[in-house]
PDB file of N, CA and C in Angstrom:
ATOM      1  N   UNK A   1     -26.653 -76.520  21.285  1.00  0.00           N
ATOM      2  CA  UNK A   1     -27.719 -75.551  21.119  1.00  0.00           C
ATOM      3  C   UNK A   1     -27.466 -74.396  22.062  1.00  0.00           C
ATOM      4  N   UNK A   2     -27.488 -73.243  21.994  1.00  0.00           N
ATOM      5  CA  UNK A   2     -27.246 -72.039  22.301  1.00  0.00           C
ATOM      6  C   UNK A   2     -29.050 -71.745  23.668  1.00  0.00           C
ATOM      7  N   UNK A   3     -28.117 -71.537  24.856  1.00  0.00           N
ATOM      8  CA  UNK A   3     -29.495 -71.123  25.474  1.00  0.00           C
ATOM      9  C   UNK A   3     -30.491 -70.653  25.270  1.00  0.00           C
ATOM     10  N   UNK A   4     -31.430 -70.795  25.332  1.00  0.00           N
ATOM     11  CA  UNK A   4     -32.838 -69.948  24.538  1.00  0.00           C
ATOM     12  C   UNK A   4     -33.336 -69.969  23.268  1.00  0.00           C
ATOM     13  N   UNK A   5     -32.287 -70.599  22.329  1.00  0.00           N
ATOM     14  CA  UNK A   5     -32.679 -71.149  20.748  1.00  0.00           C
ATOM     15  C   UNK A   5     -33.870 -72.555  20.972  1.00  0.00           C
ATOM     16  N   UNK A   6     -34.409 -71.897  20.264  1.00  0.00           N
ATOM     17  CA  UNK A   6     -35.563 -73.453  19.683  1.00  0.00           C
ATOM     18  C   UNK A   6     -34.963 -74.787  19.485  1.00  0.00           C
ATOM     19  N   UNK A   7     -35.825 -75.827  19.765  1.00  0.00           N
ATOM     20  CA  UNK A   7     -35.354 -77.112  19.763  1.00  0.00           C
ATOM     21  C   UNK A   7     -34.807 -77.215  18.268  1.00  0.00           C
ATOM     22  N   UNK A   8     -34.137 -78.212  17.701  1.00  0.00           N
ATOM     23  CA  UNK A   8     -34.000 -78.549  15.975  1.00  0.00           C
ATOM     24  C   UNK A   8     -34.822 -78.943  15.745  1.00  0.00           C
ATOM     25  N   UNK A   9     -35.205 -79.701  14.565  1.00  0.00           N
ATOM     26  CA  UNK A   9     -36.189 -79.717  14.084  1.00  0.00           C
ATOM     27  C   UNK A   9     -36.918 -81.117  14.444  1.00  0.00           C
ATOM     28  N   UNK A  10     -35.790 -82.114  14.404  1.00  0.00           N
ATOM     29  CA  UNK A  10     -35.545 -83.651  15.348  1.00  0.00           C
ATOM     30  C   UNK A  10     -36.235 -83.863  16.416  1.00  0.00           C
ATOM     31  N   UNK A  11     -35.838 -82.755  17.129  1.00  0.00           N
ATOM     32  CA  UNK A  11     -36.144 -82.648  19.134  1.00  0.00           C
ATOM     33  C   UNK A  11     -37.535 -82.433  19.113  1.00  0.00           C
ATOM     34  N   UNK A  12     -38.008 -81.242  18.022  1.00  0.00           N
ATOM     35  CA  UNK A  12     -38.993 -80.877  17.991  1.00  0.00           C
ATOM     36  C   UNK A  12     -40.120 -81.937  17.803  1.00  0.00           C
ATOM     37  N   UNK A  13     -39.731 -82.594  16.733  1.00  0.00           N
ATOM     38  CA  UNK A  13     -40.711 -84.063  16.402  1.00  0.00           C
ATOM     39  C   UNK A  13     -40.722 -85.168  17.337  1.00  0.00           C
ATOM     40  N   UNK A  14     -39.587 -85.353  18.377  1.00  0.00           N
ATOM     41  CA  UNK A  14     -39.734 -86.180  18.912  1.00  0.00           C
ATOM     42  C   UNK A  14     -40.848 -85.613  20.386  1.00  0.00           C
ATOM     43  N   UNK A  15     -40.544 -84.635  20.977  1.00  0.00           N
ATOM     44  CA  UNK A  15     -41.431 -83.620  21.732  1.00  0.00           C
ATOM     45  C   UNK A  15     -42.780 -84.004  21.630  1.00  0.00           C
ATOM     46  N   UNK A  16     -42.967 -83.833  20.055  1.00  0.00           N
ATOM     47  CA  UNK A  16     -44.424 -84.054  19.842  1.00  0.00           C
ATOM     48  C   UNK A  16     -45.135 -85.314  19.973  1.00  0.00           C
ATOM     49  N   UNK A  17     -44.469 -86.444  18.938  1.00  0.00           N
ATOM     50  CA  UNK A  17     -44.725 -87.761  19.389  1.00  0.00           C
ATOM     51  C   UNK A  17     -44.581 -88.029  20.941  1.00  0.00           C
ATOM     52  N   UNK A  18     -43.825 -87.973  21.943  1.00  0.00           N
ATOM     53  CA  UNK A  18     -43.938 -87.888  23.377  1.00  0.00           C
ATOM     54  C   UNK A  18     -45.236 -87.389  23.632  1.00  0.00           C
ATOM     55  N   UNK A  19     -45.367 -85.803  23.350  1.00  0.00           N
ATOM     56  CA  UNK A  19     -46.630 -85.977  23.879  1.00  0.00           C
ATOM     57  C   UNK A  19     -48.178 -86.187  23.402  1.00  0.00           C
ATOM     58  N   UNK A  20     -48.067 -86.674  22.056  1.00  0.00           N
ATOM     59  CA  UNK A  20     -49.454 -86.988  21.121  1.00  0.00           C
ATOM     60  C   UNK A  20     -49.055 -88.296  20.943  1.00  0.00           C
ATOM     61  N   UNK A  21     -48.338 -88.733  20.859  1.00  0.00           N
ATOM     62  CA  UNK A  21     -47.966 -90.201  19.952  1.00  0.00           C
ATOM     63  C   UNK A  21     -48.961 -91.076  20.902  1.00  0.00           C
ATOM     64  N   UNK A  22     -48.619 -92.289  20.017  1.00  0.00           N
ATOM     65  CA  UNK A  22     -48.723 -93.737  20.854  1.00  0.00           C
ATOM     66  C   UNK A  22     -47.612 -94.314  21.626  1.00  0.00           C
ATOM     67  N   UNK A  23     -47.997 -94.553  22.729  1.00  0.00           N
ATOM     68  CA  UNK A  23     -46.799 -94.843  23.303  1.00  0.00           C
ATOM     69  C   UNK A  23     -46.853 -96.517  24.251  1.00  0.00           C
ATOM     70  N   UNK A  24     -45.705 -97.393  23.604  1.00  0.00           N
ATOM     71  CA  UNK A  24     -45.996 -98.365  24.352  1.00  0.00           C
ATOM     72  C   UNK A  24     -44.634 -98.904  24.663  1.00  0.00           C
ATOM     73  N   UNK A  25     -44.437 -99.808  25.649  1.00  0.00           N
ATOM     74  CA  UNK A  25     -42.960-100.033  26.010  1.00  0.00           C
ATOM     75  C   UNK A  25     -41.909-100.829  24.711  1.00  0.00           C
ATOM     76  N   UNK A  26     -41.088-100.739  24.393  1.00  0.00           N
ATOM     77  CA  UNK A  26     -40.239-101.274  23.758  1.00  0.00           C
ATOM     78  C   UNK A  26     -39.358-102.277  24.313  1.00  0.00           C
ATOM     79  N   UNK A  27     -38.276-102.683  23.528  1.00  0.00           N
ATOM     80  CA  UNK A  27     -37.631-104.023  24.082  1.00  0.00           C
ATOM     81  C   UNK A  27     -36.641-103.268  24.580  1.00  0.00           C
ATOM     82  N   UNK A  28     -36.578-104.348  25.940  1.00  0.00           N
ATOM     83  CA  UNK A  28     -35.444-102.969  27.048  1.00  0.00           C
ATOM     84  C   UNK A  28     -34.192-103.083  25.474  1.00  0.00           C
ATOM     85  N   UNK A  29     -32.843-101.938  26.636  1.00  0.00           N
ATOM     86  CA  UNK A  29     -31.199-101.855  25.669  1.00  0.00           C
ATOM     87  C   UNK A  29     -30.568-103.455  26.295  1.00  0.00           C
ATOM     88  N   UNK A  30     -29.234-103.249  25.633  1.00  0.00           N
ATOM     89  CA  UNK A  30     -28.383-103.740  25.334  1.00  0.00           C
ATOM     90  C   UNK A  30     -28.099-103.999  27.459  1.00  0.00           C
ATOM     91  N   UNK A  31     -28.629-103.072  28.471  1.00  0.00           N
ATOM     92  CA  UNK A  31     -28.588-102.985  29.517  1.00  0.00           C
ATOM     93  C   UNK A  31     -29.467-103.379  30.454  1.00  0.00           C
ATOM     94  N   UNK A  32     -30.338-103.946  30.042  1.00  0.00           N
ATOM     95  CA  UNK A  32     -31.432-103.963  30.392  1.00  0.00           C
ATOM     96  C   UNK A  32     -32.452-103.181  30.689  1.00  0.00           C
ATOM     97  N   UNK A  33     -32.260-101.905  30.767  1.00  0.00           N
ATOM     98  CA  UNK A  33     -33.141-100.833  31.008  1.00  0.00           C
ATOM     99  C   UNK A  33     -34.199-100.555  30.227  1.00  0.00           C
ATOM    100  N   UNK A  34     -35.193 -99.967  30.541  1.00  0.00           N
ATOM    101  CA  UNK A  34     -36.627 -99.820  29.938  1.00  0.00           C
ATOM    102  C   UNK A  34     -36.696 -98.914  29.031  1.00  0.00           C
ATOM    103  N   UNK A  35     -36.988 -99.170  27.476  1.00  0.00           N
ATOM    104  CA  UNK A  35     -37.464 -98.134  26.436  1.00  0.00           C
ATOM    105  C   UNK A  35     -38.838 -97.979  26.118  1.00  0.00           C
ATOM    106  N   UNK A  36     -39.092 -96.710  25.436  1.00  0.00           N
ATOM    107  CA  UNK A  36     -40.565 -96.474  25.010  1.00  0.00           C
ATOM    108  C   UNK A  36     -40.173 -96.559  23.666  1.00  0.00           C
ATOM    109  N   UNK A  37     -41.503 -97.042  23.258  1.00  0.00           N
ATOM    110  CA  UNK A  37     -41.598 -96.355  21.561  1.00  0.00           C
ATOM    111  C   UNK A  37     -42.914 -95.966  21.451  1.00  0.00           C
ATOM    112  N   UNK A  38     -42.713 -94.960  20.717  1.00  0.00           N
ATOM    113  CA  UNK A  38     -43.976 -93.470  20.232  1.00  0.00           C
ATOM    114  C   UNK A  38     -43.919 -93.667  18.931  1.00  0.00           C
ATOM    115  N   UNK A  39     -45.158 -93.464  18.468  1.00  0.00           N
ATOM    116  CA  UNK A  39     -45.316 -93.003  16.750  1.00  0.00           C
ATOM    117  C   UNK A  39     -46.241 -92.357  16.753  1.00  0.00           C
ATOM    118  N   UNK A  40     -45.877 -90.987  16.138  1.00  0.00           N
ATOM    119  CA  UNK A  40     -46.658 -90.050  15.995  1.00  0.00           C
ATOM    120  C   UNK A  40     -46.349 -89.330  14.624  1.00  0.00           C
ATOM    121  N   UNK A  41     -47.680 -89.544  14.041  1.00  0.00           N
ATOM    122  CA  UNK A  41     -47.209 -88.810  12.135  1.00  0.00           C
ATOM    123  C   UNK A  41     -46.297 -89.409  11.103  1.00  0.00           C
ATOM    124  N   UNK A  42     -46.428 -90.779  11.113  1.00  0.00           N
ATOM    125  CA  UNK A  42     -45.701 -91.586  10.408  1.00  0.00           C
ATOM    126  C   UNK A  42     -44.314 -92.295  10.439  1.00  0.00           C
ATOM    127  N   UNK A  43     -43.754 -91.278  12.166  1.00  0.00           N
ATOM    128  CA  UNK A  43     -42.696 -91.671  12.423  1.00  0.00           C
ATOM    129  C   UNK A  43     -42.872 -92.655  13.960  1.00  0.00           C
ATOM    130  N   UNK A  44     -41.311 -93.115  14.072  1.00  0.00           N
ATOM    131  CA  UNK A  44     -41.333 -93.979  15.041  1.00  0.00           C
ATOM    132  C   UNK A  44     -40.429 -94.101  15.796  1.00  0.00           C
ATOM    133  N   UNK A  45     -40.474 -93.408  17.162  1.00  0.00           N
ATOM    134  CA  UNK A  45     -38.922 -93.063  17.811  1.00  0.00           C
ATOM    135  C   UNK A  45     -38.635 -94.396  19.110  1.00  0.00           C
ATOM    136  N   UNK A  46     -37.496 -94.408  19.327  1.00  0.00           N
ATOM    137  CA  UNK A  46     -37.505 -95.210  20.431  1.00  0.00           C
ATOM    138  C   UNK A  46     -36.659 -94.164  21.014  1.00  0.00           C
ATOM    139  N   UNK A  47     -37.091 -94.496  22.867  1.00  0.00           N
ATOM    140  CA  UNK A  47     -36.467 -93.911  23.794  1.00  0.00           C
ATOM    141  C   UNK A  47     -36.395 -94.468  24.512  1.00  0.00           C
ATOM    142  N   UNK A  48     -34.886 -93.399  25.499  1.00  0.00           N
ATOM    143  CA  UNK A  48     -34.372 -94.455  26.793  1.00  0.00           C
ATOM    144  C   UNK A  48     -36.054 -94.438  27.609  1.00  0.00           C
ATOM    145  N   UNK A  49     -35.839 -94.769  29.178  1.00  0.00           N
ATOM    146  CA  UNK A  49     -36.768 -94.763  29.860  1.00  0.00           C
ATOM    147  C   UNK A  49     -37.172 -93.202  30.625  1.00  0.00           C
ATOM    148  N   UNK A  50     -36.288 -92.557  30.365  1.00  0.00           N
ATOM    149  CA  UNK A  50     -36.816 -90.971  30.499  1.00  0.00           C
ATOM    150  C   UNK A  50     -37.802 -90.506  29.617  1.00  0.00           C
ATOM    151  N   UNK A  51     -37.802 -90.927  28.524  1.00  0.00           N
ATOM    152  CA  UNK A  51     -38.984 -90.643  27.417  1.00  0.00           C
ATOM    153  C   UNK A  51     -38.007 -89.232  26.599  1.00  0.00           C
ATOM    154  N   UNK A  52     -36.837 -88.829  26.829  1.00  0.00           N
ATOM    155  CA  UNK A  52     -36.213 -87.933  26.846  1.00  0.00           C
ATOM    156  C   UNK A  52     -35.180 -87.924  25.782  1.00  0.00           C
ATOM    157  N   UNK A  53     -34.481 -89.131  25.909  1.00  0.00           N
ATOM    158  CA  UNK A  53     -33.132 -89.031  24.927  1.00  0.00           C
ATOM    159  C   UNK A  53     -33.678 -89.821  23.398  1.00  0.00           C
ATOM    160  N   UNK A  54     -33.234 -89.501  22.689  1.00  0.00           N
ATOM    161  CA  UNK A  54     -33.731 -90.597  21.337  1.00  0.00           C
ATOM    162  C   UNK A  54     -32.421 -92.012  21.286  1.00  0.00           C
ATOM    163  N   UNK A  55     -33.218 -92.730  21.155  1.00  0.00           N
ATOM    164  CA  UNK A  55     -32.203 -94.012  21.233  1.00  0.00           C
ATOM    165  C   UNK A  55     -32.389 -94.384  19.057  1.00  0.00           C
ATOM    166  N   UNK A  56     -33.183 -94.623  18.614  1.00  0.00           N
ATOM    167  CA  UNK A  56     -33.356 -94.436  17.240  1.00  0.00           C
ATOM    168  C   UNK A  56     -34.879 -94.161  16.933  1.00  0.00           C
ATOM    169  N   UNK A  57     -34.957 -93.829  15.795  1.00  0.00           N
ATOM    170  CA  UNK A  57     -36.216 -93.456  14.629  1.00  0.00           C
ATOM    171  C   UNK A  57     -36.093 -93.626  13.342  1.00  0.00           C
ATOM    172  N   UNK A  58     -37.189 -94.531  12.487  1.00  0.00           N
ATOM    173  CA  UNK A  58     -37.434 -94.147  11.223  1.00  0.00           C
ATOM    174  C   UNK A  58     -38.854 -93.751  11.297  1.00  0.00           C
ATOM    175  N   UNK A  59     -38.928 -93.632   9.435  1.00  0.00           N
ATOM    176  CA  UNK A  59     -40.090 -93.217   9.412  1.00  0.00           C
ATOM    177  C   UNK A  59     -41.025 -94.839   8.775  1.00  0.00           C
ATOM    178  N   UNK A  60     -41.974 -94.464   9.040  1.00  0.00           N
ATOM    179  CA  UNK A  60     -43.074 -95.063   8.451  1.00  0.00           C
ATOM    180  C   UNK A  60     -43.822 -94.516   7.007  1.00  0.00           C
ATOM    181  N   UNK A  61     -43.538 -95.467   6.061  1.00  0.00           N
ATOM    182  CA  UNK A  61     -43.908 -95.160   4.720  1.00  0.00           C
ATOM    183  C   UNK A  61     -45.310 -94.812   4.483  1.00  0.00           C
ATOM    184  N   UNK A  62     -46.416 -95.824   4.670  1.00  0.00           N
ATOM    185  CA  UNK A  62     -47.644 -95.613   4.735  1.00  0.00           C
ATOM    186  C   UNK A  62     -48.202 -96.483   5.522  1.00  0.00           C
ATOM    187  N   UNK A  63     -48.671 -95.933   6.293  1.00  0.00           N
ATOM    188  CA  UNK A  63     -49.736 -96.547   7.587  1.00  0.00           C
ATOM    189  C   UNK A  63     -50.980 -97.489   7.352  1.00  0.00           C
ATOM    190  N   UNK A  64     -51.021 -98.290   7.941  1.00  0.00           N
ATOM    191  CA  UNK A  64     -52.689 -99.004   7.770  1.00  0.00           C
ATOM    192  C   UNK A  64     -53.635 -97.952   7.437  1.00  0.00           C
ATOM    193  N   UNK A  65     -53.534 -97.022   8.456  1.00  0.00           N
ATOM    194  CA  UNK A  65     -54.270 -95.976   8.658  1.00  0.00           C
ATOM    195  C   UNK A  65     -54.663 -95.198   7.683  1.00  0.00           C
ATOM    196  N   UNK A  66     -53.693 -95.114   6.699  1.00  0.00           N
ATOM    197  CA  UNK A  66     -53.121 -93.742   5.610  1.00  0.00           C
ATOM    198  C   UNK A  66     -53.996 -94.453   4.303  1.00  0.00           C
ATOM    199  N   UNK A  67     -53.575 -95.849   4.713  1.00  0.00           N
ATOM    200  CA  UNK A  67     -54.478 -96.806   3.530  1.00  0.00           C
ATOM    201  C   UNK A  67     -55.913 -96.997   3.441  1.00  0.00           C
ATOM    202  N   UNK A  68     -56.095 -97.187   4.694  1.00  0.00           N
ATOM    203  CA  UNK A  68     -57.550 -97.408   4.742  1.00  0.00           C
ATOM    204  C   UNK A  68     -58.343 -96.284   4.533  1.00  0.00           C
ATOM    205  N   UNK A  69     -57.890 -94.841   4.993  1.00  0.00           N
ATOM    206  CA  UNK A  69     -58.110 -93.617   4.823  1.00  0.00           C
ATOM    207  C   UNK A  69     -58.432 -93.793   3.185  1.00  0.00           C
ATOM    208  N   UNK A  70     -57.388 -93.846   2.090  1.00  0.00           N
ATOM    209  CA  UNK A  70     -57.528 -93.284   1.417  1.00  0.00           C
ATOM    210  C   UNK A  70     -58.450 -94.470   0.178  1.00  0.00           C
ATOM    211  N   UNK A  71     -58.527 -96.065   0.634  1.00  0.00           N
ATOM    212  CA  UNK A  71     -59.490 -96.729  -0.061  1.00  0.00           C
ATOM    213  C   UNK A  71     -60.859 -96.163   0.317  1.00  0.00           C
ATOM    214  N   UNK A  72     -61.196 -95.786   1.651  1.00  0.00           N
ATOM    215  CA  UNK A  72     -62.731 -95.603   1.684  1.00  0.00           C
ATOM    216  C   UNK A  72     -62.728 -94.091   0.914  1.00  0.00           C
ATOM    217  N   UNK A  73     -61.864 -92.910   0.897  1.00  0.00           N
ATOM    218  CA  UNK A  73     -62.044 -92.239   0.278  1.00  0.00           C
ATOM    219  C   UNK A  73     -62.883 -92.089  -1.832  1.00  0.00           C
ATOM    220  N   UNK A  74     -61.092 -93.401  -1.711  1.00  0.00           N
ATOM    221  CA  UNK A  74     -61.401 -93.986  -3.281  1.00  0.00           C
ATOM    222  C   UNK A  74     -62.660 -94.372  -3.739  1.00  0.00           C
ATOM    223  N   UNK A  75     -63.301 -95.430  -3.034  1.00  0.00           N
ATOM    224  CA  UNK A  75     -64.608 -96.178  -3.067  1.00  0.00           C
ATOM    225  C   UNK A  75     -65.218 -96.307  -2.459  1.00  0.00           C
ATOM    226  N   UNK A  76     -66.018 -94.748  -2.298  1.00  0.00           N
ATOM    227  CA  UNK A  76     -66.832 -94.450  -1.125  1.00  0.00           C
ATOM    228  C   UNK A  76     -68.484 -94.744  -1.241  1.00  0.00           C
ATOM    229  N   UNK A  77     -68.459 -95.680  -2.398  1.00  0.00           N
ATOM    230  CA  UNK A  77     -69.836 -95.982  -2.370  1.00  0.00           C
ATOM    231  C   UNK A  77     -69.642 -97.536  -2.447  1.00  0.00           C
ATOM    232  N   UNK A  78     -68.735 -98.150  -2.515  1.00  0.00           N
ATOM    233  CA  UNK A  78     -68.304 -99.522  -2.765  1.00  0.00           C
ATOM    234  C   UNK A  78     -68.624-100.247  -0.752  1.00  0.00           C
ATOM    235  N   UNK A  79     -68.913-101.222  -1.204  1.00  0.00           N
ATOM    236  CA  UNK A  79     -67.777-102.072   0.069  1.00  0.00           C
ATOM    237  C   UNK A  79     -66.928-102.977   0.003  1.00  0.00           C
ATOM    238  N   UNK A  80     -66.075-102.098   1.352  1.00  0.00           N
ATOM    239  CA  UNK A  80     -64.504-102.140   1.232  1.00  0.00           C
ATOM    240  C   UNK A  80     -64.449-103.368   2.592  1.00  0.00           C
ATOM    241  N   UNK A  81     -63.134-103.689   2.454  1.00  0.00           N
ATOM    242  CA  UNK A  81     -62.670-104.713   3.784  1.00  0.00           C
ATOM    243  C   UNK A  81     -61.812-104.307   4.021  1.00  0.00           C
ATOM    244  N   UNK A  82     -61.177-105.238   5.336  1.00  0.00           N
ATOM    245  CA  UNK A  82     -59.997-105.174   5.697  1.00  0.00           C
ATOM    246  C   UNK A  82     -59.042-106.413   5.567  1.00  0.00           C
ATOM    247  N   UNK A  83     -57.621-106.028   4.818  1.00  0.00           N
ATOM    248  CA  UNK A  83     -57.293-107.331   4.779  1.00  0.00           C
ATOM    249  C   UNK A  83     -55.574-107.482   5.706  1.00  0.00           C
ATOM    250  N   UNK A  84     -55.009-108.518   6.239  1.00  0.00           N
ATOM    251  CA  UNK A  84     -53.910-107.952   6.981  1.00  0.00           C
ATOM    252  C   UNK A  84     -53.132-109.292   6.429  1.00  0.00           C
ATOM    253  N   UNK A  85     -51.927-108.677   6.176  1.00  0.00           N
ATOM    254  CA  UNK A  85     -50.343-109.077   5.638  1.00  0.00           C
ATOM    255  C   UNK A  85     -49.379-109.852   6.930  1.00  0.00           C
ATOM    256  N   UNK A  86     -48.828-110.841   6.835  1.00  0.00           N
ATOM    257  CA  UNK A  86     -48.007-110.670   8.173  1.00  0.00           C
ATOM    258  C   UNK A  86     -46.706-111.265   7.380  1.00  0.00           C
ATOM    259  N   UNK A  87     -46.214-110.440   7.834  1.00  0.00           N
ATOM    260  CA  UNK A  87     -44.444-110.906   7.119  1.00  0.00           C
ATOM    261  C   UNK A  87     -43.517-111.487   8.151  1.00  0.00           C
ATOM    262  N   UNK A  88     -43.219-112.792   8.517  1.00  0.00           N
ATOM    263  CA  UNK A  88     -42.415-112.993   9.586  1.00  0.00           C
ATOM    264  C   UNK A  88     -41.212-113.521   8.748  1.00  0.00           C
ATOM    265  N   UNK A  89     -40.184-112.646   9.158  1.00  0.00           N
ATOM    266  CA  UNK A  89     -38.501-113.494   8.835  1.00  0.00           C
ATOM    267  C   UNK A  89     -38.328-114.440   9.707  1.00  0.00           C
ATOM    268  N   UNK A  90     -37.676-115.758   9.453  1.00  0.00           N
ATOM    269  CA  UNK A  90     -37.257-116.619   9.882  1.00  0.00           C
ATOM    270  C   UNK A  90     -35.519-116.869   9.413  1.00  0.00           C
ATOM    271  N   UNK A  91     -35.485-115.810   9.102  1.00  0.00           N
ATOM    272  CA  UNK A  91     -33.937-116.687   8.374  1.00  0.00           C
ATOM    273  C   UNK A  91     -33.130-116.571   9.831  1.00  0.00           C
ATOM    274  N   UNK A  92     -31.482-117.350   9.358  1.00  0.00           N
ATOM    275  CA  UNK A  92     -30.662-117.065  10.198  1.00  0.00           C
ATOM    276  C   UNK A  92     -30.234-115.973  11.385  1.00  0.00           C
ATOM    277  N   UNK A  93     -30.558-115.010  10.591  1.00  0.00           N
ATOM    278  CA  UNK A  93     -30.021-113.972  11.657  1.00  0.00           C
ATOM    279  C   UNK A  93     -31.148-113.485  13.279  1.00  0.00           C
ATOM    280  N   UNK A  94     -32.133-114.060  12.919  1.00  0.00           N
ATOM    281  CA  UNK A  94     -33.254-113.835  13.680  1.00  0.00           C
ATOM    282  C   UNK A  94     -33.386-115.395  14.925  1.00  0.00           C
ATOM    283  N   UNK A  95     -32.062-116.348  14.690  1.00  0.00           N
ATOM    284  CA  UNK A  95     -32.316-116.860  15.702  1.00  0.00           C
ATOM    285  C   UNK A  95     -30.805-116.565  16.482  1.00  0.00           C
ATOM    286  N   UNK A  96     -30.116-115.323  16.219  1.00  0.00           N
ATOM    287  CA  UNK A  96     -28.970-114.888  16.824  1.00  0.00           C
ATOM    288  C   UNK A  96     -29.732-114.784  18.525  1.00  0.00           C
ATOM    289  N   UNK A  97     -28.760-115.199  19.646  1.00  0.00           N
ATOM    290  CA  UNK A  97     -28.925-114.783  20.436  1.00  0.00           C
ATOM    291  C   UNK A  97     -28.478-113.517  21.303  1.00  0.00           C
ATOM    292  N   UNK A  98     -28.354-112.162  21.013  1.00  0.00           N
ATOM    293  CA  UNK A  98     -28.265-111.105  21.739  1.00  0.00           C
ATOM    294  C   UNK A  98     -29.119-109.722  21.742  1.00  0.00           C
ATOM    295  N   UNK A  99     -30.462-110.344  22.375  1.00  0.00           N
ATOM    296  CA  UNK A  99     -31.433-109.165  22.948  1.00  0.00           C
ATOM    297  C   UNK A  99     -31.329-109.828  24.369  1.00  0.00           C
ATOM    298  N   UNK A 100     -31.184-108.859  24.974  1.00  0.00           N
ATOM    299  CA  UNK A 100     -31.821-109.142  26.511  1.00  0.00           C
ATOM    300  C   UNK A 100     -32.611-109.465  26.977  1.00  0.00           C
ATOM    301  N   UNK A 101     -33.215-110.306  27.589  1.00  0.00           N
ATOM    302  CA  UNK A 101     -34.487-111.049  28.044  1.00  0.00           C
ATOM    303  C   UNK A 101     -35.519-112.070  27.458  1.00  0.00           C
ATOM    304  N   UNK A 102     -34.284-112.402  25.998  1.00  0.00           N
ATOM    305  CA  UNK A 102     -35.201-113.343  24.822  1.00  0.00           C
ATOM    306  C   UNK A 102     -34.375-114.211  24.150  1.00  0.00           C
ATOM    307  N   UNK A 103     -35.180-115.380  24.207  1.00  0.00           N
ATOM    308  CA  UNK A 103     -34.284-116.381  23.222  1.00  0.00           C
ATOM    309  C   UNK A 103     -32.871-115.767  22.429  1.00  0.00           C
ATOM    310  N   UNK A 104     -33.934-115.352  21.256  1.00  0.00           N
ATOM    311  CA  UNK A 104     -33.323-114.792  20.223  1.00  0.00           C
ATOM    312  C   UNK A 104     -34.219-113.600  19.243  1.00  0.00           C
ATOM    313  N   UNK A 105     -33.729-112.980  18.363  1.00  0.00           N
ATOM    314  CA  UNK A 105     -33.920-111.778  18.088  1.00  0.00           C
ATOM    315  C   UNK A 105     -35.724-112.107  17.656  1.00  0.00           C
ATOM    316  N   UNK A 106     -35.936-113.415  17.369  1.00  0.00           N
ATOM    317  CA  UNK A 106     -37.705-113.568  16.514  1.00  0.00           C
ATOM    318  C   UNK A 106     -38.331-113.415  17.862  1.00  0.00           C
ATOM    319  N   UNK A 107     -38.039-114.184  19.249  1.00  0.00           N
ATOM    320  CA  UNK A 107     -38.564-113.837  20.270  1.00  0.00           C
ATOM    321  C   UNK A 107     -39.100-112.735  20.142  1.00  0.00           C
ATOM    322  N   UNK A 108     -38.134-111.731  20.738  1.00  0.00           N
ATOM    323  CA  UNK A 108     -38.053-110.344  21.293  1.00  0.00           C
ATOM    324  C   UNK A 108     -39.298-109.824  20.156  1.00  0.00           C
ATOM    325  N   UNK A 109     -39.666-109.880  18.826  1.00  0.00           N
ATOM    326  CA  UNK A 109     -40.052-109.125  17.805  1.00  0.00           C
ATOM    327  C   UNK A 109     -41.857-109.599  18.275  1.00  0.00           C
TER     328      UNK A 109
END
């Protein structure tokens, strides 16, 4: 990036989630060192412990949030609930052992 040019568009989103997001600690690296993860606006970044570098991000398809938003919208004279999903993998690869500080990968999750 050229001195004085604007962040990309990346830096820019992650900026923001840093400073609006949610932010709660993540599972340290491969080093043990401390990550954050932020989600802010459907996305979800992880960072080193500077809060600074991006270590990865996807996005988030649709949110609890986005859902529930848009049933009470739908059936706004109805009553609505809440109902919650939990998907746990168990297969093979989730009792690999290499996260740092955990059994194995279902631990750490």
């Amino acid at each position: 990036r050229a001195p004085g040019a604007a962040p990309s568009a990346e830096k820019q989103e992650l900026l923001e989630a840093v400073k609006h997001g949610r932010m709660e600690p993540a599972n340290p690296g491969e080093d043990g060192r401390a990550r954050w993860r932020f989600t802010h606006r459907g996305v979800v970044f992880i960072t080193d412990n500077t809060k600074t570098r991006e270590i990865m991000s996807w996005r988030i398809e649709d949110t609890g949030e986005e859902i529930e938003r848009a049933l009470l919208e739908e059936h706004s004279d109805a009553e609505t609930g809440t109902h919650v999903v939990l998907v746990v993998d168990d297969s093979g690869s989730m009792r690999t052992t290499d996260v740092h500080g955990y059994t194995n990968r279902k631990m750490a999750v």
